[in-house]
N, C-alpha and C. Protein backbone atom coordinates (compact mmCIF):
# COMPACT_ATOMS: atom_id res chain seq x y z
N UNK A 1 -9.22 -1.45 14.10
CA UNK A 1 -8.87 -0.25 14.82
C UNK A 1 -10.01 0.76 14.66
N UNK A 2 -10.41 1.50 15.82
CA UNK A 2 -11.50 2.56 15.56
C UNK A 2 -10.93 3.73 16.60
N UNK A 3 -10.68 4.88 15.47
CA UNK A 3 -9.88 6.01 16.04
C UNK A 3 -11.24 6.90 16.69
N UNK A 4 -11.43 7.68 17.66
CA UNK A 4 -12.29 8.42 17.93
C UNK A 4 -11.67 9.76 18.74
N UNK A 5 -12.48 10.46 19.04
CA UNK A 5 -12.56 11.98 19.90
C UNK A 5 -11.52 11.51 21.28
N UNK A 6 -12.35 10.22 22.04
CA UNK A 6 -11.78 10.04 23.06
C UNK A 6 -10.58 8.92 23.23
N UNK A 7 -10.11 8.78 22.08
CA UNK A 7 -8.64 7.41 21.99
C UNK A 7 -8.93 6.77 20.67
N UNK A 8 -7.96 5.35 20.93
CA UNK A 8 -8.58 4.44 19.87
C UNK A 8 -8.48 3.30 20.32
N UNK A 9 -9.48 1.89 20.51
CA UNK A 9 -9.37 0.61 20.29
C UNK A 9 -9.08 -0.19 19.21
N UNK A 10 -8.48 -1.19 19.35
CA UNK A 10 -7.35 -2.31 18.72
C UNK A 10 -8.66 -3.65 18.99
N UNK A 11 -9.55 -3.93 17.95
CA UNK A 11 -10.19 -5.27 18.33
C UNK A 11 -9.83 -6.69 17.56
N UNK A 12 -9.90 -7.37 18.02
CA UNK A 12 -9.75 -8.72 17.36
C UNK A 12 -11.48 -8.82 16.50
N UNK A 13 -10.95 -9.36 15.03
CA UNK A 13 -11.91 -9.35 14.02
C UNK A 13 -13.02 -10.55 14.42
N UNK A 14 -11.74 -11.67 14.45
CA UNK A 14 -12.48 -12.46 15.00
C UNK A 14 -14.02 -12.81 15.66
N UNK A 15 -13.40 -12.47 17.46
CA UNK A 15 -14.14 -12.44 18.22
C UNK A 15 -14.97 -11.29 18.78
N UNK A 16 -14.60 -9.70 17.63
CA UNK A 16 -15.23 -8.61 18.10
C UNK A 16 -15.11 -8.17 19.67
N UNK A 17 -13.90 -9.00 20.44
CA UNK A 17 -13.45 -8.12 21.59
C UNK A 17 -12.41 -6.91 21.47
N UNK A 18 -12.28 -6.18 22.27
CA UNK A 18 -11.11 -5.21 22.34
C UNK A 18 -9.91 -5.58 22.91
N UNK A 19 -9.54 -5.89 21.96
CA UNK A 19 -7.55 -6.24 22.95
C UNK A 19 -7.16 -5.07 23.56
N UNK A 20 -7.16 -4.13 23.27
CA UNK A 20 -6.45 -2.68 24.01
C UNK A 20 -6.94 -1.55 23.57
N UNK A 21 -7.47 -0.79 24.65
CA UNK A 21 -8.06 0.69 23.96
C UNK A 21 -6.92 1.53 24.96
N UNK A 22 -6.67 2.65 24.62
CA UNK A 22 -6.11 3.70 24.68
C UNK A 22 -6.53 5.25 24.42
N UNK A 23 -6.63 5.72 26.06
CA UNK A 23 -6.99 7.19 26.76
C UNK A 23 -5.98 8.28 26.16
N UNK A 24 -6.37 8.71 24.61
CA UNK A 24 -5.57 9.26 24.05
C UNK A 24 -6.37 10.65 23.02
N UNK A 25 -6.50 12.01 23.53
CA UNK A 25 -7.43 12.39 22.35
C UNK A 25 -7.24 12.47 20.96
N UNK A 26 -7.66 11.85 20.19
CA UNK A 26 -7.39 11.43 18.56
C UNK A 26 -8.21 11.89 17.73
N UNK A 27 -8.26 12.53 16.76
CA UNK A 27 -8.53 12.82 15.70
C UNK A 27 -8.47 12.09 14.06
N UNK A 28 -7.64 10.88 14.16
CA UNK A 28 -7.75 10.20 13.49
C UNK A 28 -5.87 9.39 13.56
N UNK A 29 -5.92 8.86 12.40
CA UNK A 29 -4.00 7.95 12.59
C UNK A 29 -4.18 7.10 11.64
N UNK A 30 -2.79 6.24 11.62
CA UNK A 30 -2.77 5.53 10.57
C UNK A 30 -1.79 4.96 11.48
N UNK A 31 -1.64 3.19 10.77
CA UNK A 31 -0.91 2.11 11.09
C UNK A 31 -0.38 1.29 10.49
N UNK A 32 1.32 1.03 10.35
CA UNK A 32 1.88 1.16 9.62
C UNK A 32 2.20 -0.36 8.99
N UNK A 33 2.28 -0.24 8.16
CA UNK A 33 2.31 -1.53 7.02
C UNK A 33 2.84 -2.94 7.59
N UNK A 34 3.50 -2.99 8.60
CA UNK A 34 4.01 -4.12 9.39
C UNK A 34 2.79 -4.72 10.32
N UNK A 35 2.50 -3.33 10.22
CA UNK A 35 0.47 -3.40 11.67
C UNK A 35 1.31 -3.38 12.87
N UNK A 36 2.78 -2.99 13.33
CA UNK A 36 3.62 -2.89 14.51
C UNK A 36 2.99 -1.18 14.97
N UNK A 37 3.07 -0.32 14.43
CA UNK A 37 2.23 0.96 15.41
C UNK A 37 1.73 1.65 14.39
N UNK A 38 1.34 2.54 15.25
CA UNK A 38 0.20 3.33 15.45
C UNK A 38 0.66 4.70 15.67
N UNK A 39 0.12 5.41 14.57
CA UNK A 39 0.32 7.00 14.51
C UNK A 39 -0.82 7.93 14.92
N UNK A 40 -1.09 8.47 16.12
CA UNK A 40 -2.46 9.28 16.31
C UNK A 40 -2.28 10.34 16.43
N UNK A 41 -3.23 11.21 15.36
CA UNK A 41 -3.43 12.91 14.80
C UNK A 41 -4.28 13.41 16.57
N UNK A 42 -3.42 14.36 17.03
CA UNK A 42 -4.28 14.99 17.95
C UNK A 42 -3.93 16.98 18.09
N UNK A 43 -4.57 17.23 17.52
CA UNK A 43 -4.66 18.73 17.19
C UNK A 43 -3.54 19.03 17.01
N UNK A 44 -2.42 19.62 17.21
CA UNK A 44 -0.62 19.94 16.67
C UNK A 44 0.46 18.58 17.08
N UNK A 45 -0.35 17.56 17.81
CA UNK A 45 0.72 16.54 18.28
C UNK A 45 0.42 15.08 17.45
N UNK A 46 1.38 14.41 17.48
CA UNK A 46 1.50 12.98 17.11
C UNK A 46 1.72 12.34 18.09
N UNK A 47 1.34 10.79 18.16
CA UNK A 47 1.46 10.33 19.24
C UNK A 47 1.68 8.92 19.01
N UNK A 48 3.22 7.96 18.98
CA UNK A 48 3.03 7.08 18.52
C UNK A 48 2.77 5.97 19.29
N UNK A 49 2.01 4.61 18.76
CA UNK A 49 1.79 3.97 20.19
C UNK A 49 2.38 2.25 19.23
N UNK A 50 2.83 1.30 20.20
CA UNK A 50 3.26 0.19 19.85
C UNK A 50 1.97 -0.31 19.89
N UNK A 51 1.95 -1.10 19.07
CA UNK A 51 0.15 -2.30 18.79
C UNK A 51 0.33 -3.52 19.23
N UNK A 52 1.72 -3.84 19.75
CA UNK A 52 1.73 -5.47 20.05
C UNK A 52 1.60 -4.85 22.01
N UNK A 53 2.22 -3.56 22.32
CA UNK A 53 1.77 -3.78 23.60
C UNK A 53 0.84 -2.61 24.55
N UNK A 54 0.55 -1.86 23.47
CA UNK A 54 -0.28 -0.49 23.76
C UNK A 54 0.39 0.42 24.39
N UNK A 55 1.29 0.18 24.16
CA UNK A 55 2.22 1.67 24.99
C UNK A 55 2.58 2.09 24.51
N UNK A 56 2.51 4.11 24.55
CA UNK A 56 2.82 5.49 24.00
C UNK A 56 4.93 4.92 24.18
N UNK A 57 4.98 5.14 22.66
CA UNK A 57 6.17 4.96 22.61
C UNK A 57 7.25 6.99 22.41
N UNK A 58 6.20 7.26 21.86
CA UNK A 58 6.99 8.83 21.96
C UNK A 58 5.88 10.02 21.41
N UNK A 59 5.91 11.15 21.65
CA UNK A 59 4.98 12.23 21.00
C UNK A 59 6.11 12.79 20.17
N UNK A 60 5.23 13.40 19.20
CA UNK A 60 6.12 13.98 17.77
C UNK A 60 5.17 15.30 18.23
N UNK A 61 6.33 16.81 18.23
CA UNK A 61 6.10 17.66 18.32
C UNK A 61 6.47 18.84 17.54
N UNK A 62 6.20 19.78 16.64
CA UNK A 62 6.46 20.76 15.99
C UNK A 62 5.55 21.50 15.00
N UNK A 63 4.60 20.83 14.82
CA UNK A 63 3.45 21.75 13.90
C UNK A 63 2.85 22.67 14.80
N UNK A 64 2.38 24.07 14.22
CA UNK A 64 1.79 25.09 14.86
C UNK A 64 0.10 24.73 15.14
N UNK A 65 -0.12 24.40 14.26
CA UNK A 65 -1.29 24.10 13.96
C UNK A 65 -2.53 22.51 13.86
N UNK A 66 -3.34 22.51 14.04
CA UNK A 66 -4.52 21.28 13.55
C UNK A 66 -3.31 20.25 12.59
N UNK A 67 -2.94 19.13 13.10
CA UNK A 67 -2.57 18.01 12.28
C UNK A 67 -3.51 17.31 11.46
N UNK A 68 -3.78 17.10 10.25
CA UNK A 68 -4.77 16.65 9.66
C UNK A 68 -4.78 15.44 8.89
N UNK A 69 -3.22 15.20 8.88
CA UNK A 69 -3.23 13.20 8.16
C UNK A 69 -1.70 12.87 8.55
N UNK A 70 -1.85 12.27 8.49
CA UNK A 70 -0.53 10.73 8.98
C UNK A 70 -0.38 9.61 8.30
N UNK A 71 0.52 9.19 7.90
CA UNK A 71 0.98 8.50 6.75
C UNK A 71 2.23 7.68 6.86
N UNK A 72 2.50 6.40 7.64
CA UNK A 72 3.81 5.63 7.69
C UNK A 72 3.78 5.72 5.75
N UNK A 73 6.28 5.62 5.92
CA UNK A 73 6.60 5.15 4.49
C UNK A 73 6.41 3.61 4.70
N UNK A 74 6.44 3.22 3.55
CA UNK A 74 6.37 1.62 3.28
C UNK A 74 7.26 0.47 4.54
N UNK A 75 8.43 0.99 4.83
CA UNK A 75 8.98 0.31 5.62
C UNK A 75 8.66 0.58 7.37
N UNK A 76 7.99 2.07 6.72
CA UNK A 76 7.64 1.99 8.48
C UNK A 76 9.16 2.95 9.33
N UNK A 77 10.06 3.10 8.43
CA UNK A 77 10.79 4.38 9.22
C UNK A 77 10.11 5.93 9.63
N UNK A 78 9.64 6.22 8.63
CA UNK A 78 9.30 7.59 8.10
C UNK A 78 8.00 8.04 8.56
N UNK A 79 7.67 8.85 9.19
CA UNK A 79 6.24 9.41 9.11
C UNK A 79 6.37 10.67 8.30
N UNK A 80 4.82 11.01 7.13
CA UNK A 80 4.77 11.95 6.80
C UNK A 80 3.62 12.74 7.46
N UNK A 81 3.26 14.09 7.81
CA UNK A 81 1.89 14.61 8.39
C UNK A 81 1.89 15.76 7.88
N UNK A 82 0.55 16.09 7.61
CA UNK A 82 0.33 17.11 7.09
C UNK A 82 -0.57 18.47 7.60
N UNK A 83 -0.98 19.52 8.15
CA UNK A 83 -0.84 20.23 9.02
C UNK A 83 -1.47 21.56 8.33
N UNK A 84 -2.41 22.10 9.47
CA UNK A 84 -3.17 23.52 9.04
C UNK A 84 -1.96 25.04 9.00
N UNK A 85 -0.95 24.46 9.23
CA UNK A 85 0.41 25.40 9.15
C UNK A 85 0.58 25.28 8.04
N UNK A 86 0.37 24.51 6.86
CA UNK A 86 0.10 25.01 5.85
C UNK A 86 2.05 23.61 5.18
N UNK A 87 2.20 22.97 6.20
CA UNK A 87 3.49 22.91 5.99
C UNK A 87 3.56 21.15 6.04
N UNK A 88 4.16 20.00 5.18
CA UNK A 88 4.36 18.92 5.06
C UNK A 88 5.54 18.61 6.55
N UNK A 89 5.55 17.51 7.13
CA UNK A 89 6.73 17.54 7.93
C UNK A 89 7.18 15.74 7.83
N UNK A 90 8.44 15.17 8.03
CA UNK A 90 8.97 14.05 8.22
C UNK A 90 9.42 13.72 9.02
N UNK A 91 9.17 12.71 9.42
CA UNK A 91 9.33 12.36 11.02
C UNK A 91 10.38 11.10 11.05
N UNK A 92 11.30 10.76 11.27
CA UNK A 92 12.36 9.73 12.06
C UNK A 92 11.43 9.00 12.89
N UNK A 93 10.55 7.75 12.71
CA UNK A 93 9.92 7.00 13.91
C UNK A 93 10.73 6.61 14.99
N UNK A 94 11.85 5.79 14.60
CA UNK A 94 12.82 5.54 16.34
C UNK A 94 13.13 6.29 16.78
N UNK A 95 13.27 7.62 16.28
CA UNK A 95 13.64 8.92 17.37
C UNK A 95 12.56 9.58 17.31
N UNK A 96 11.95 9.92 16.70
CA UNK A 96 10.85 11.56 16.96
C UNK A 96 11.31 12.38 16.72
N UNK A 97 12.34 12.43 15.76
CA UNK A 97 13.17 13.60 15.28
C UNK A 97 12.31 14.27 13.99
N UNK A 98 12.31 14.86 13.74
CA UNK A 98 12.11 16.25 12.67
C UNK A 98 12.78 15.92 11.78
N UNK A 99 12.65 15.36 10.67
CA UNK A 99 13.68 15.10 10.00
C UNK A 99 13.99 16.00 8.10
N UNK A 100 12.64 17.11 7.86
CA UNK A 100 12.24 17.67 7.33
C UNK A 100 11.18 18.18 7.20
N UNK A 101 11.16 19.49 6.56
CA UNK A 101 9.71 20.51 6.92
C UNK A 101 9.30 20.62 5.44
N UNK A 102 8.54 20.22 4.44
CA UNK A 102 8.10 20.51 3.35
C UNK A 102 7.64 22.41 3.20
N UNK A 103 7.62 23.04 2.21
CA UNK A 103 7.08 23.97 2.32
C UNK A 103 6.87 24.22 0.76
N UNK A 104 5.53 25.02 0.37
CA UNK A 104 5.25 25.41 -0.56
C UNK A 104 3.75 25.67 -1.02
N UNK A 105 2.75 24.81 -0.16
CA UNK A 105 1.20 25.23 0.03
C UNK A 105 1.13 26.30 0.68
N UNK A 106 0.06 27.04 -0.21
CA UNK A 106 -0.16 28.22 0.77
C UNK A 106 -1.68 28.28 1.70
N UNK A 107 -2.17 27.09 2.02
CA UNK A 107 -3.52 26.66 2.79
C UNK A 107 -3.07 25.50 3.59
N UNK A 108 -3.55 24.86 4.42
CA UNK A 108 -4.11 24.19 5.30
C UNK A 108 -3.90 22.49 4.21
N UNK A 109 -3.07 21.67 4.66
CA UNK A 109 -2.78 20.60 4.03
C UNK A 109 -3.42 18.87 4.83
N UNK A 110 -4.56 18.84 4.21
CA UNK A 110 -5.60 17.84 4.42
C UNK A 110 -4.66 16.34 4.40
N UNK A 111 -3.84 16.38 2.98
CA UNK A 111 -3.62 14.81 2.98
C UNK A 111 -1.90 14.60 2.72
N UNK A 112 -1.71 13.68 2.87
CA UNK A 112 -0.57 13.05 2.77
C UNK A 112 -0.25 11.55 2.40
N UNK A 113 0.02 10.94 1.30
CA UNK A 113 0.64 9.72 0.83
C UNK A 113 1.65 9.31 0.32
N UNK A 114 2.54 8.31 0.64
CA UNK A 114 3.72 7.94 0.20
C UNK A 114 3.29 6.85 -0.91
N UNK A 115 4.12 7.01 -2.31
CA UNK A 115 4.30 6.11 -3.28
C UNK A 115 4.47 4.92 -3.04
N UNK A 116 4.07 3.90 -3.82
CA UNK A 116 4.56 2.46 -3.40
C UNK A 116 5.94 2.16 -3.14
N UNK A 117 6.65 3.02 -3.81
CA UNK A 117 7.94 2.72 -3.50
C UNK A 117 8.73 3.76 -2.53
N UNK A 118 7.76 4.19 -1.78
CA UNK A 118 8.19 5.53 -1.06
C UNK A 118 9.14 6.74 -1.69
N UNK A 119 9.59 7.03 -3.11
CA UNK A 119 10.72 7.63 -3.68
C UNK A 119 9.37 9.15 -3.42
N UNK A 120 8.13 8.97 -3.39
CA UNK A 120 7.70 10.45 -3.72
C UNK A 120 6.71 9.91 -2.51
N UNK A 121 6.25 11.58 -2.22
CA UNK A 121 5.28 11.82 -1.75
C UNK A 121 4.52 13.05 -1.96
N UNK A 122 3.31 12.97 -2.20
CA UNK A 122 1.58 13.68 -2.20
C UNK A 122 1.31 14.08 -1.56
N UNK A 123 1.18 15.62 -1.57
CA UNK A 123 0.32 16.18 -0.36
C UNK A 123 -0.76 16.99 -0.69
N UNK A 124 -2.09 16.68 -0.47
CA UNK A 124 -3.05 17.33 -1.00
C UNK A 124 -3.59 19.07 -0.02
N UNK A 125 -3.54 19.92 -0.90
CA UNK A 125 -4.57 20.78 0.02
C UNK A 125 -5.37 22.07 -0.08
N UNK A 126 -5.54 22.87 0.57
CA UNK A 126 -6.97 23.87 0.79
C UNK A 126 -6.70 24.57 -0.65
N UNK A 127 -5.51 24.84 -0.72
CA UNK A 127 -4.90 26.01 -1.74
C UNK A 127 -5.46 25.03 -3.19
N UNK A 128 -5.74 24.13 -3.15
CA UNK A 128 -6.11 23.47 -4.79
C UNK A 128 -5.15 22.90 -5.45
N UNK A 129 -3.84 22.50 -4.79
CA UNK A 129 -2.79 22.19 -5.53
C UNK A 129 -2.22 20.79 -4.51
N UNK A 130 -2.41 19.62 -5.68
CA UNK A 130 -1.16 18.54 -4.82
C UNK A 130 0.01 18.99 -5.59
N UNK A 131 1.00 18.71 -4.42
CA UNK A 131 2.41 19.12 -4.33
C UNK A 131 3.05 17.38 -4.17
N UNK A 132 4.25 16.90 -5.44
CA UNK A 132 4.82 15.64 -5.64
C UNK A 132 5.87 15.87 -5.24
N UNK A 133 6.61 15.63 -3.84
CA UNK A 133 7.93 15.59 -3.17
C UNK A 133 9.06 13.99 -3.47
N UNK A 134 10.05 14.39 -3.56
CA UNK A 134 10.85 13.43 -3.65
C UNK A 134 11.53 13.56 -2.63
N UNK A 135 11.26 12.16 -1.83
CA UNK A 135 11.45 12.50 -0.31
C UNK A 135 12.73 10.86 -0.55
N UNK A 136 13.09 10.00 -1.33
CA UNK A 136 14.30 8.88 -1.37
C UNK A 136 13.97 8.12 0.12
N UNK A 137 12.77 7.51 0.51
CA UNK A 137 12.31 6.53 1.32
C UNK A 137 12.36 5.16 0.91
């Protein structure tokens, strides 16, 4: 996978062709532990896309601000993202629902990771402080 400015392509390792690129502006994403989709950071929006057939399956909408990391939980329900609003958010993948708003950085939140066992999650950021959520994923 190579995320860029103007989308991202899906290549086979193999043969170094492109199975599917996608007219999407991206900033970066992550893909989730099954390798079934695809989460793409594009300035306040998410954008999820299926990898077995390249199609925008839903946009995730509610940060004010620059989205700055994306993070499937282990099973691939959950998205976590993290956001120049200063604010963690959880995302419901089969719906695109909102499913919680973290709050407690007071800067611009660069990163986001879920535990191996998804019970916590890490959010790194501007303010100098990771913040350890117990999010029961």
């Amino acid at each position: 996978m190579v995320i860029a400015s103007g989308g991202a392509s899906l290549f086979n390792l193999a043969t170094g062709e492109a199975v599917w690129e996608i007219d999407c502006p991206a900033l970066g994403g992550a893909v989730s532990a099954d390798g079934r989709l695809l989460a793409l950071r594009s300035n306040k929006d998410i954008y999820l896309w299926d990898l077995s057939t390249g199609q925008l399956l839903r946009q995730l909408t509610g940060h004010t601000s620059t989205v700055n990391s994306v993070r499937f939980s282990r099973r691939g329900q959950t998205l976590a993202s993290g956001s120049g609003d200063n604010t963690v958010r959880l995302w419901d993948v089969a719906t695109g629902r909102e499913l919680r708003q973290l709050t407690g950085h007071t800067s611009t939140v660069y990163s986001v990771s879920f535990s191996r066992r998804g019970q916590t999650l890490a959010s790194g950021s501007d303010d100098g402080v990771v913040r350890l959520w117990r999010v029961g994923f």
